[in-house]
Protein backbone atom coordinates (compact mmCIF):
# COMPACT_ATOMS: atom_id res chain seq x y z
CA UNK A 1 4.91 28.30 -13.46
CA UNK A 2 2.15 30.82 -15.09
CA UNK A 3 5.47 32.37 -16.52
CA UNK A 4 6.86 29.60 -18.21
CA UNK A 5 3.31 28.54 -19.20
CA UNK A 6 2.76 32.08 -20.81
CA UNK A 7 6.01 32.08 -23.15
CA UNK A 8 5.77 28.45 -24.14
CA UNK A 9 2.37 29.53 -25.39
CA UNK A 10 3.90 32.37 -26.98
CA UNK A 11 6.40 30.49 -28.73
CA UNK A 12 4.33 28.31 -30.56
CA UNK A 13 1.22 26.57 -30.62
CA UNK A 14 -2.43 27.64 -28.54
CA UNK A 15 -2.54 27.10 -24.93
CA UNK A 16 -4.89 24.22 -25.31
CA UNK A 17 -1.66 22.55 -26.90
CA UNK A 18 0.41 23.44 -23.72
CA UNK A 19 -2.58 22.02 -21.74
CA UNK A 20 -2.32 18.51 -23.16
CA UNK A 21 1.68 18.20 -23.12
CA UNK A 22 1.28 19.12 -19.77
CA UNK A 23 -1.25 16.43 -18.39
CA UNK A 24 0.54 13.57 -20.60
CA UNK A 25 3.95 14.26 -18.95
CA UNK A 26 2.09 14.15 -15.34
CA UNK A 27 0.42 11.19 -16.40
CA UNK A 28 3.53 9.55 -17.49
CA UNK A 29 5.59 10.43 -14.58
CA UNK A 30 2.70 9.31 -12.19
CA UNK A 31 3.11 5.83 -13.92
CA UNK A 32 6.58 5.64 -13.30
CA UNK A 33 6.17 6.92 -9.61
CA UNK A 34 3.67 4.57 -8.98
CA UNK A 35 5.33 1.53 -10.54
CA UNK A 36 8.54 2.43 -8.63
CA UNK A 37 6.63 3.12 -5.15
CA UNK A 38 4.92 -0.20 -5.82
CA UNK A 39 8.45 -1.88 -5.94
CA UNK A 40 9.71 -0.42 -3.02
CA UNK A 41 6.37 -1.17 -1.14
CA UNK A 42 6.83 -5.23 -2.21
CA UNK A 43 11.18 -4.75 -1.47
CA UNK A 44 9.97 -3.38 2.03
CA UNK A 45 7.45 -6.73 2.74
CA UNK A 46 4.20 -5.43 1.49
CA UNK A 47 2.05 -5.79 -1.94
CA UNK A 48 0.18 -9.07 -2.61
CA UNK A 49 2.97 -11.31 -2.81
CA UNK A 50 3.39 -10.86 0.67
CA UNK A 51 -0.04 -11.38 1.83
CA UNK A 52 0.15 -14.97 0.53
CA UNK A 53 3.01 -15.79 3.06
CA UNK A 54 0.95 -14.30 6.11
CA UNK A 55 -0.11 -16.85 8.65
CA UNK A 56 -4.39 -17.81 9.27
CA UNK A 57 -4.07 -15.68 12.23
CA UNK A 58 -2.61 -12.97 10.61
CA UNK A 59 -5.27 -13.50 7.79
CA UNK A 60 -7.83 -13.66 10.39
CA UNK A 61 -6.78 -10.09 11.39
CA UNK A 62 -6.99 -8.69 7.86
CA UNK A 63 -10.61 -10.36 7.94
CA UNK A 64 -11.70 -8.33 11.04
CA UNK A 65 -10.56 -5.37 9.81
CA UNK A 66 -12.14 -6.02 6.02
CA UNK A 67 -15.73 -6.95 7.12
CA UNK A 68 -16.03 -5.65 11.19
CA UNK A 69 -14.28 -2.85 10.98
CA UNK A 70 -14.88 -1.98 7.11
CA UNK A 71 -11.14 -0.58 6.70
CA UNK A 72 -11.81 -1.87 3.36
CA UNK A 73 -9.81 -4.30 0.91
CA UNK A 74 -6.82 -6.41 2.79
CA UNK A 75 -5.39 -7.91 -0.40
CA UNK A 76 -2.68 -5.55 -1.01
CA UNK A 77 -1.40 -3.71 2.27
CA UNK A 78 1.92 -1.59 2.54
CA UNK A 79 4.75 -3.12 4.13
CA UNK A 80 3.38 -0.58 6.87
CA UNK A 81 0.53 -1.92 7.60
CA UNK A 82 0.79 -5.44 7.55
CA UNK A 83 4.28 -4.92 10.18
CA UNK A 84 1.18 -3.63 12.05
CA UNK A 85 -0.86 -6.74 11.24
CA UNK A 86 2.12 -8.73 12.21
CA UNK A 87 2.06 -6.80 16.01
CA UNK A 88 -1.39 -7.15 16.34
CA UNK A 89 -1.10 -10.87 15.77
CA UNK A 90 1.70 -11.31 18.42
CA UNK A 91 0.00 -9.37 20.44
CA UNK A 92 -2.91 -11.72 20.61
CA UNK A 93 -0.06 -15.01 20.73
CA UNK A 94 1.31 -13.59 23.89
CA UNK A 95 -2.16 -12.77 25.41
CA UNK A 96 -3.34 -16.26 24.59
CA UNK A 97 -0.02 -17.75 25.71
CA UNK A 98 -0.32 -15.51 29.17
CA UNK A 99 -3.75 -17.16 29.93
CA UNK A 100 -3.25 -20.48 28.93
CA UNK A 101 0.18 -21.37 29.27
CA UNK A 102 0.33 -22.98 25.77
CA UNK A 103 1.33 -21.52 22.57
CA UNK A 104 -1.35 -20.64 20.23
CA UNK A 105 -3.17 -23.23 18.06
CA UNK A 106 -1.84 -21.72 14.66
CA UNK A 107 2.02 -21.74 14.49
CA UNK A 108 3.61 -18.19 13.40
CA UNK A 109 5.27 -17.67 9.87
């Protein structure tokens, strides 16, 4: 890379030059990485569409971990971690279910 960076600025212009092309092109292509891992993230069930279709018990979860736990923000999870939202909420149906014999209060999305 040190190479390529030594005969471009060789070839014409000052390194400084080189310097700038090179950060706008990374900035660029961070843009585009981010914009197309953002629509894979909301394809896969996560981003903040999603969190507006999550049940008050899964919301209740995300509240736990936002202000107990301080895991921070809540408002725009991966598909990841609200699948693990979604477990820890069925967890606590079953539980509930287990000791009471009824299902829980708040019906599941």
């Amino acid at each position: 890379m040190d190479a390529l960076k030594n005969i471009a600025g060789g070839l014409g212009g000052g390194e400084n030059q080189n310097q700038q092309g090179s950060s706008d092109s990374k900035q660029g292509g961070g843009d585009l990485l981010s914009n197309l891992g953002n629509k894979i993230n909301s394809a896969a069930g996560g981003g903040k569409e999603s969190e507006k279709n999550e049940d008050y018990l899964d919301k209740g979860v995300d509240l736990v971990q936002e202000k107990v736990l301080h895991q921070g923000p809540q408002d725009n999870e991966s598909a990841i971690e609200q699948a693990k939202d979604e477990q820890i909420s069925d967890f606590i149906r079953s539980q509930y279910k287990s000791k009471t014999g009824s299902d829980f209060p708040i019906p599941d999305k």
